[in-house]
Protein backbone atom coordinates (compact mmCIF):
# COMPACT_ATOMS: atom_id res chain seq x y z
CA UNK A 1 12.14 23.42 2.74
CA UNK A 2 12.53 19.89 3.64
CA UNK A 3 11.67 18.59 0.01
CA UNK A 4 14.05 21.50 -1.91
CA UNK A 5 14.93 19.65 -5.26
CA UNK A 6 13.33 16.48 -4.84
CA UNK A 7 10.73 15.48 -7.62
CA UNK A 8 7.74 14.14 -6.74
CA UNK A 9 4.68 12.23 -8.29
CA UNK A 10 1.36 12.47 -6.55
CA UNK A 11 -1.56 10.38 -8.06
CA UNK A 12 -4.93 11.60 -7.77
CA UNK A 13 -3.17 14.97 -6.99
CA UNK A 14 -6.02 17.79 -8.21
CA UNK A 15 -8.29 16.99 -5.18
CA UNK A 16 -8.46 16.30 -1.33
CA UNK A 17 -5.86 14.80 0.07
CA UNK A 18 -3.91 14.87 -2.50
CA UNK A 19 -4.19 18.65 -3.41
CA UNK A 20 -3.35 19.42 -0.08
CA UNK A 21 -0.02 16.81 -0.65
CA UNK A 22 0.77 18.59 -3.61
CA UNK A 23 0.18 22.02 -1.88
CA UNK A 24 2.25 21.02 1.15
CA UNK A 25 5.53 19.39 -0.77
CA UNK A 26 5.77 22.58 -3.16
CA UNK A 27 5.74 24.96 -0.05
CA UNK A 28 8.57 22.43 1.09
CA UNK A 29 10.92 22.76 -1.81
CA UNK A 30 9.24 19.93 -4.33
CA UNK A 31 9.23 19.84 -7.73
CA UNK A 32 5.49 18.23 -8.14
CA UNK A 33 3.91 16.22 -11.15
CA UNK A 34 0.04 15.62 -10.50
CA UNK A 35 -1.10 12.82 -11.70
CA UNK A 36 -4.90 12.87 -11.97
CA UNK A 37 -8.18 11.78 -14.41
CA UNK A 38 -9.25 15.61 -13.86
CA UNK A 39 -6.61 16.88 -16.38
CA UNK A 40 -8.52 20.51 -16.32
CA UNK A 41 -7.78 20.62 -12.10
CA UNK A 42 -4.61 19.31 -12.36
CA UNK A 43 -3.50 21.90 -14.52
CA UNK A 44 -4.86 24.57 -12.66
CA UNK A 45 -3.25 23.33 -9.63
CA UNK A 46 0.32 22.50 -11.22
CA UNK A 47 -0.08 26.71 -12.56
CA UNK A 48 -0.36 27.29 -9.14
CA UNK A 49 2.49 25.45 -7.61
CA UNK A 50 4.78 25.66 -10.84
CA UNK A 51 4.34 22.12 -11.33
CA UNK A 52 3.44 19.34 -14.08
CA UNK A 53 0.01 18.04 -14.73
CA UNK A 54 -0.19 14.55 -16.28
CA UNK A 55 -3.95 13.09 -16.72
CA UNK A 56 -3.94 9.19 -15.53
CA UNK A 57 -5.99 6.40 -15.30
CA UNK A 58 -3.59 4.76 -12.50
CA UNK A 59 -5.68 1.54 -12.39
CA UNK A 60 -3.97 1.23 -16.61
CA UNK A 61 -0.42 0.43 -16.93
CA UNK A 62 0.04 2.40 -20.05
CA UNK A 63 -1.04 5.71 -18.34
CA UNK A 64 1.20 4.75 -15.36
CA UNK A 65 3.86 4.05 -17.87
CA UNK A 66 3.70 7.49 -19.55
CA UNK A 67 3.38 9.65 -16.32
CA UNK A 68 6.83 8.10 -14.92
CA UNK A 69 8.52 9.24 -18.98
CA UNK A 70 6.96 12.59 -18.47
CA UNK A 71 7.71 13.31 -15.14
CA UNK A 72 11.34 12.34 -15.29
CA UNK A 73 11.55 14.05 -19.13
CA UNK A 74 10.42 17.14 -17.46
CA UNK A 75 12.37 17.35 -13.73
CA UNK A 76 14.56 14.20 -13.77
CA UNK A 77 14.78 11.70 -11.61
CA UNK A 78 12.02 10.66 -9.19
CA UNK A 79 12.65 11.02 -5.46
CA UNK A 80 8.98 10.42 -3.70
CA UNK A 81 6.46 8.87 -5.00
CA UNK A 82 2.95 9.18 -3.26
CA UNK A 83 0.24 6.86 -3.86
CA UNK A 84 -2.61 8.45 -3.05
CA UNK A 85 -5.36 7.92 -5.79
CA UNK A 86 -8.05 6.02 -4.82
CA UNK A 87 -11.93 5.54 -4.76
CA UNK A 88 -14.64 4.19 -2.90
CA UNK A 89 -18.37 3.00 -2.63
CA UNK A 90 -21.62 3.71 -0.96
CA UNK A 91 -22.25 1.79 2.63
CA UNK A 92 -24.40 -1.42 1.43
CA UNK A 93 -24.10 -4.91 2.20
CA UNK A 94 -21.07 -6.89 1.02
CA UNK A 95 -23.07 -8.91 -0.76
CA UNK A 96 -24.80 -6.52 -2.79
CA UNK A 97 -21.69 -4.57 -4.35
CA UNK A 98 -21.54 -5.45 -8.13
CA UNK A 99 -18.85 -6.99 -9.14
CA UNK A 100 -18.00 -4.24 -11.44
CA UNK A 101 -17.59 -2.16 -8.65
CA UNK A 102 -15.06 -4.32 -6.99
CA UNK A 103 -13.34 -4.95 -9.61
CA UNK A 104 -12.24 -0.91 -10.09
CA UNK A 105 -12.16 -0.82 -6.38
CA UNK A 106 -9.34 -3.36 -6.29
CA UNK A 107 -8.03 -1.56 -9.71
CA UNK A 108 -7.81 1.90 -8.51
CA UNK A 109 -6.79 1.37 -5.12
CA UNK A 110 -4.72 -1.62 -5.54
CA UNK A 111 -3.05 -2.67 -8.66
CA UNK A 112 -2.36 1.01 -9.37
CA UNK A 113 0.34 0.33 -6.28
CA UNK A 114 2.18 -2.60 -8.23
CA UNK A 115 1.95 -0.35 -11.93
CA UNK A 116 3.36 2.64 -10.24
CA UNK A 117 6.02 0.19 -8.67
CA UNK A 118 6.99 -1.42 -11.82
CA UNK A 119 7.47 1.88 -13.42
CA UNK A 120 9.44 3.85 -10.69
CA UNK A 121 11.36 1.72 -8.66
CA UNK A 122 13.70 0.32 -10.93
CA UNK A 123 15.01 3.84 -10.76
CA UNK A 124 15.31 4.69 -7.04
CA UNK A 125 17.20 1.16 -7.05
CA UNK A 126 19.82 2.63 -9.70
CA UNK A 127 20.20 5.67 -7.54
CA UNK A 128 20.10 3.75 -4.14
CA UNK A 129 17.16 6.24 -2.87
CA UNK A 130 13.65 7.22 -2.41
CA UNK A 131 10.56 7.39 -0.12
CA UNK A 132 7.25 6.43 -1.39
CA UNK A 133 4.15 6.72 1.07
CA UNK A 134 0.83 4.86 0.53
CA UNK A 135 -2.20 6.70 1.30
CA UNK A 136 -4.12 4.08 2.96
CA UNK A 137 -7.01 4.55 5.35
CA UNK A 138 -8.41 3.85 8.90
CA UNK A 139 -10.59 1.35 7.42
CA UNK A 140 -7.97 -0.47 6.62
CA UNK A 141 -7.27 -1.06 10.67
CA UNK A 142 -10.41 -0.60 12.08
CA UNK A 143 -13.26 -1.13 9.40
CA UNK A 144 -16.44 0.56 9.52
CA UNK A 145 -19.72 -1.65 8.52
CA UNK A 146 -21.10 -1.59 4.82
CA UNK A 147 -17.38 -0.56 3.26
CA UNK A 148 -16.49 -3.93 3.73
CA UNK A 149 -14.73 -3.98 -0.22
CA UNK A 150 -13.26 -0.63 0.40
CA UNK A 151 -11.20 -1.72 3.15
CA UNK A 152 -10.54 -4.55 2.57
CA UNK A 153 -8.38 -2.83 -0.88
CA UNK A 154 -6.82 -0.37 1.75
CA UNK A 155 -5.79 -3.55 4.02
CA UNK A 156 -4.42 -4.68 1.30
CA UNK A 157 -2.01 -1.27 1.08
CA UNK A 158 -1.32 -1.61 4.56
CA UNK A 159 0.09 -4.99 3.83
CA UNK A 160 1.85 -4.17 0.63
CA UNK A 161 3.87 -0.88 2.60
CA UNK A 162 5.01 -3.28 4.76
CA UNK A 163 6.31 -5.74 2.22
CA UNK A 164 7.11 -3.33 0.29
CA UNK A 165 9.31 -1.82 3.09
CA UNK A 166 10.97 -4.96 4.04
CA UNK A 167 11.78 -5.53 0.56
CA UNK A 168 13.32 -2.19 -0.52
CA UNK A 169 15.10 -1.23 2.35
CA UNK A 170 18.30 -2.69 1.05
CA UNK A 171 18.06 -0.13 -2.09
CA UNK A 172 17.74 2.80 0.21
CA UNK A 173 14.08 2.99 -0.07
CA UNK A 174 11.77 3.72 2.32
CA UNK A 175 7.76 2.85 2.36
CA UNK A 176 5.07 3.76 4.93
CA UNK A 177 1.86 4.51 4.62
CA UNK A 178 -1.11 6.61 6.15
CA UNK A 179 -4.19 5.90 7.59
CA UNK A 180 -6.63 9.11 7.45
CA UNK A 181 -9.86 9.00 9.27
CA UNK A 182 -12.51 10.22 6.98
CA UNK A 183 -12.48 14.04 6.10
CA UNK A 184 -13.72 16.80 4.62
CA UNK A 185 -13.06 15.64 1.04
CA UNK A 186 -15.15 15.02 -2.03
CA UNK A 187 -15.21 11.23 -1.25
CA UNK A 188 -16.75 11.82 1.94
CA UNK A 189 -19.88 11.99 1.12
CA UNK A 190 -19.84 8.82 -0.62
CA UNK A 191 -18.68 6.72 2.85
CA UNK A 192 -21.68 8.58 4.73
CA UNK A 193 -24.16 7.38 1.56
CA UNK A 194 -25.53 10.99 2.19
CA UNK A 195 -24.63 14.16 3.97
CA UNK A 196 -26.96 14.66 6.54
CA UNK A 197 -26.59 16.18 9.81
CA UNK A 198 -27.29 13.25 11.89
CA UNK A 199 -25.01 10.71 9.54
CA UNK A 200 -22.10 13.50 10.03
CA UNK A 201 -22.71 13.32 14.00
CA UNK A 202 -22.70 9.55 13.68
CA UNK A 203 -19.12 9.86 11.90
CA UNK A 204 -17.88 12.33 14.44
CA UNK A 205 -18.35 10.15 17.54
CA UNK A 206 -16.27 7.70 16.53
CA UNK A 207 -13.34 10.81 16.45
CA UNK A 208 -12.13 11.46 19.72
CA UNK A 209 -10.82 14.92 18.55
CA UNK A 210 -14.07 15.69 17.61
CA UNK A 211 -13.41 16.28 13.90
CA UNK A 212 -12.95 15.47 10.51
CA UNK A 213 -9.36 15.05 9.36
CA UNK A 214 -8.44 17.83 6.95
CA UNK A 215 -5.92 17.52 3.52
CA UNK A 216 -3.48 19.74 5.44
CA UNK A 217 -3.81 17.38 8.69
CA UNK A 218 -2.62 14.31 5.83
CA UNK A 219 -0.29 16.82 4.09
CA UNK A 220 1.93 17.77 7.30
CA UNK A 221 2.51 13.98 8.02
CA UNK A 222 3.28 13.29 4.68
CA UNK A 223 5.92 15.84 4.32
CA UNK A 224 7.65 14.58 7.38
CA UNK A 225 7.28 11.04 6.14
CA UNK A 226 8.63 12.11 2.67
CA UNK A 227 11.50 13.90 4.03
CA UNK A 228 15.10 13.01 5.94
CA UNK A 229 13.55 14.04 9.35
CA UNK A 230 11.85 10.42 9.28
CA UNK A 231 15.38 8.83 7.47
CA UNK A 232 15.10 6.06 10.42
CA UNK A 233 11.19 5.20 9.59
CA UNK A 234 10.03 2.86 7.41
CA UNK A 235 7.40 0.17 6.87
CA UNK A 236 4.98 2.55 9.12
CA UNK A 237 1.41 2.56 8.62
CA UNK A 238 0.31 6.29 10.55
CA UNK A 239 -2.84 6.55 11.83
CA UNK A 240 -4.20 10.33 11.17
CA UNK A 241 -7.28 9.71 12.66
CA UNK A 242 -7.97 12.19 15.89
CA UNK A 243 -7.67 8.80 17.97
CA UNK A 244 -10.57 6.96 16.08
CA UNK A 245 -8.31 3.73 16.17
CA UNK A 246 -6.94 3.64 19.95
């Protein structure tokens, strides 16, 4: 119960990762609001955790806008934020990615980290508290050929954590980030380009462990992140990655 009565928004909450973050912070005490385009999942999910579904487009400012009003209408005050929506592209050369492409790359992945800024840390500053964590990626450190767009964005959120950090830490706030190695999500397939035996043995070489990360793996570190066990931590960018980045 490391979370018990903090409130807690989760973008793109109803799947992966971000289920299993959502999962994870309710079992630890967390009142949860998912934020997610998949309005039918997130409900289901917040019925299951006793929770708040919002549907968001985080790439839009308005959406972002009206999450933060419902979430704090409904539990209060915000206490973690976790940026964790985000999409990706098929392995091709960076030259052939259209530009519409990158441009909701960068959206999604990116600017949706300065809307849900603008909308929830003027609050944690009032109250002189808060944790947000950045779901970033391994890319982001150690890129993989033909992704060169999609991490380049999580680079990017690397980057802005540590700003971020460096910035807020005088308020109380805390920011880190972390870096997942690719796992058994519904975005992995996109990465591989297809799901074939031989591309998944490609992927799994490059894990020491010898696996795929899972959304509990990323939900355990974000808990501790989120929490007062890692009160001294901040500006972090934790690789969850079996060793794919030593």
């Amino acid at each position: 119960m490391r979370l018990d009565g903090k409130v807690a928004i989760v973008t793109g909450g109803a799947s992966g990762f971000g289920e299993g973050i959502v999962r994870r912070f309710a079992e630890e005490g967390a009142r949860v609001v998912i934020a997610d385009l998949n309005e039918a999942a997130a409900q289901a999910l917040a019925k299951d955790v006793n929770g708040l579904a919002v549907r968001t487009d985080v790439s839009r400012g308005e959406d972002v806008k009206k999450l933060a009003q419902a979430a704090t209408e409904k539990f209060g005050a915000i206490d973690i934020l976790v940026n964790n929506a985000g999409i990706g592209h098929k392995p091709q050369p960076l030259d052939t990615l259209p530009e519409s492409d990158f441009d909701r790359i960068i959206a999604v992945n990116a600017k949706s980290v300065f809307h849900t800024a603008h909308e929830i840390v003027p609050g944690m500053k009032a109250r002189k508290q808060g944790a947000i964590l950045n779901i970033a990626s391994t890319g982001g450190v150690s890129p993989r050929p033909n992704l060169t767009w999609y991490n380049a964005s999580k680079g990017w959120m690397i980057t802005a954590t540590r700003a971020m950090a460096v910035e807020l830490a005088p308020f109380g706030i805390r920011v880190n980030a972390i870096n997942p190695v690719a796992g058994e999500t519904p975005m992995l397939a996109t990465f591989m380009g297809e799901d074939t035996p031989q591309i998944r043995a490609k992927f799994l070489a490059s894990i020491p462990i010898g696996r795929f990360s899972t959304p509990q793996d990323i939900a355990a570190a974000a808990a501790f992140l989120c929490s007062g066990d890692a009160s001294m931590i901040t500006g972090v960018a934790m690789d969850v990655d079996g060793g794919r980045c030593i």
